[in-house]
C-alpha atoms as a PDB file:
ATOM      1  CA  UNK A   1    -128.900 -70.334  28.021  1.00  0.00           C
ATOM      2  CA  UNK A   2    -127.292 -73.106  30.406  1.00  0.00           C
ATOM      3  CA  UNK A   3    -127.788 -71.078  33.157  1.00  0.00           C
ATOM      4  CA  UNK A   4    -130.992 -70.656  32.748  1.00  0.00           C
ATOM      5  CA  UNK A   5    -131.613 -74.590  32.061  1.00  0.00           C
ATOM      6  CA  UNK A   6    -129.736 -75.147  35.254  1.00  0.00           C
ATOM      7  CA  UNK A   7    -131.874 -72.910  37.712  1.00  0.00           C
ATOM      8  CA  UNK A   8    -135.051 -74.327  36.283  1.00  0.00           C
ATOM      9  CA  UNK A   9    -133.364 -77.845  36.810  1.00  0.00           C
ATOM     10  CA  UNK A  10    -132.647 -76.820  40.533  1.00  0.00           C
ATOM     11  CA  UNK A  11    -136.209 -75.650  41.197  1.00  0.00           C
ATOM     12  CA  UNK A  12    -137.959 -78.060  39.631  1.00  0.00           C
ATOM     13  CA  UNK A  13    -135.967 -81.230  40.329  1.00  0.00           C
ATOM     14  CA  UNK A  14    -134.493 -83.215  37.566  1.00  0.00           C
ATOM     15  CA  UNK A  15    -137.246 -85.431  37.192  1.00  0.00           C
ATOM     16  CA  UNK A  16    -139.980 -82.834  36.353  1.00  0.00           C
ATOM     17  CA  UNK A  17    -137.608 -81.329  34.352  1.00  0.00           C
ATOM     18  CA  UNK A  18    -137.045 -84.456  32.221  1.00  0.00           C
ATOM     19  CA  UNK A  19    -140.578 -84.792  30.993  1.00  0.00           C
ATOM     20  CA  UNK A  20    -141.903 -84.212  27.941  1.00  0.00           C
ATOM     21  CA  UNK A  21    -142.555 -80.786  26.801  1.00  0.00           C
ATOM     22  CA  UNK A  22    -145.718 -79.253  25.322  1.00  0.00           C
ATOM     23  CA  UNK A  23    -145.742 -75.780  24.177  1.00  0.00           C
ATOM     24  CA  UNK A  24    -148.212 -73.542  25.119  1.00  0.00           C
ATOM     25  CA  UNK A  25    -149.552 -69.984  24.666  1.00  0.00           C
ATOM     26  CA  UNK A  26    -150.708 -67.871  26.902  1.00  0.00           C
ATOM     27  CA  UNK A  27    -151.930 -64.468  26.926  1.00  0.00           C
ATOM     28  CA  UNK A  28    -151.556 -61.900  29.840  1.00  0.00           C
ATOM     29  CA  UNK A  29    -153.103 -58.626  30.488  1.00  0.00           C
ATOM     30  CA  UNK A  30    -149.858 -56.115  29.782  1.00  0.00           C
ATOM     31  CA  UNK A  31    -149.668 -55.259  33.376  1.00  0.00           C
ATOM     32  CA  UNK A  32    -149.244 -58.789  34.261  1.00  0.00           C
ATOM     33  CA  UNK A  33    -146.158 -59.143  31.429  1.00  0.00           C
ATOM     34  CA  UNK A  34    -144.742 -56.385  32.786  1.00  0.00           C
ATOM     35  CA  UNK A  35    -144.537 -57.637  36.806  1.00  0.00           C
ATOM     36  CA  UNK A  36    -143.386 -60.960  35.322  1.00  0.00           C
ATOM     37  CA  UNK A  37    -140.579 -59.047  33.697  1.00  0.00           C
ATOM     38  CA  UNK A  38    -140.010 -56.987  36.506  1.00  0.00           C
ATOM     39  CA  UNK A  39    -139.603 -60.270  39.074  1.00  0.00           C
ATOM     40  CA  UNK A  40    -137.468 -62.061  36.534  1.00  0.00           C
ATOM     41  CA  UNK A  41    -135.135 -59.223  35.971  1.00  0.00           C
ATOM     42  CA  UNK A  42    -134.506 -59.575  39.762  1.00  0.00           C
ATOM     43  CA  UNK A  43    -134.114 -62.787  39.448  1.00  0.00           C
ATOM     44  CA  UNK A  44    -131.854 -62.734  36.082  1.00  0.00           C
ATOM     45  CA  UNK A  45    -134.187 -65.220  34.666  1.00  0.00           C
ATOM     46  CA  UNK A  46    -136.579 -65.134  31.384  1.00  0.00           C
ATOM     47  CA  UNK A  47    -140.546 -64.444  31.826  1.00  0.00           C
ATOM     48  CA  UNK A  48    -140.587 -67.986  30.594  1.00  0.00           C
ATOM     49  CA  UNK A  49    -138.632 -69.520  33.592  1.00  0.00           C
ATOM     50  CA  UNK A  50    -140.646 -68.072  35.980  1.00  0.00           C
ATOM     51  CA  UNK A  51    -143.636 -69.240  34.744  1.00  0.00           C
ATOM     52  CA  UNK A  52    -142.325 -72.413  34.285  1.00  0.00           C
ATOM     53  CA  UNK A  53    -141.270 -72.512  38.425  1.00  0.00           C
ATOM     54  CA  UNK A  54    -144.481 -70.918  39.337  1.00  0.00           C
ATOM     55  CA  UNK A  55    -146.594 -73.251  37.899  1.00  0.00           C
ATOM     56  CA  UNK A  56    -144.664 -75.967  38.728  1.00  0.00           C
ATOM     57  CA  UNK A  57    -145.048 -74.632  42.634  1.00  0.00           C
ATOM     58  CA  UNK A  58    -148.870 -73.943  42.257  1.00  0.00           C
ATOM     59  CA  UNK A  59    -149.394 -77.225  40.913  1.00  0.00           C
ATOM     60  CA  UNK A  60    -146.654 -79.280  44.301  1.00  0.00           C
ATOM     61  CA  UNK A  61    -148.906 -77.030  46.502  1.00  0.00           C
ATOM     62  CA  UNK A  62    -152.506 -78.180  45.318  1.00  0.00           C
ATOM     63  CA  UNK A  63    -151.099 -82.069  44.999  1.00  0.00           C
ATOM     64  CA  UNK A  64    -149.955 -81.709  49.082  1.00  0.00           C
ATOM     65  CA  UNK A  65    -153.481 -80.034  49.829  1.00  0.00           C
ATOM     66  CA  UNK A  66    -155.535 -83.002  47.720  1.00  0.00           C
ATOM     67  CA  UNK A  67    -156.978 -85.854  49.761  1.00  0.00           C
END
């Protein structure tokens, strides 16, 4: 999955991507896992990278906003 490595790598910068990782579990209403799929098949990612870049992009946008 190198490709898939690589685009998180590009969106998230290598130094986020270089941190330690903690798994998680979430769960989703159905509907939800099924839009995710939907965008990431456009995208010809995994559900898992583009929660990964989402988050990462909620969390850049509420650090700019914070005073």
């Amino acid at each position: 999955m190198k490709s898939k490595d690589n685009f998180e790598r590009s969106v998230l910068g290598s130094e986020a991507y270089e941190r330690e990782i903690k798994r998680v579990n979430v769960n989703f209403p159905l509907w939800t896992v099924k839009e995710m799929d939907e965008r990431a098949g456009r995208f010809g990612i995994s559900r898992q990278a583009l929660v990964k870049v989402w988050k990462y992009r909620s969390v850049r946008s509420e650090d700019k906003l914070a005073l």
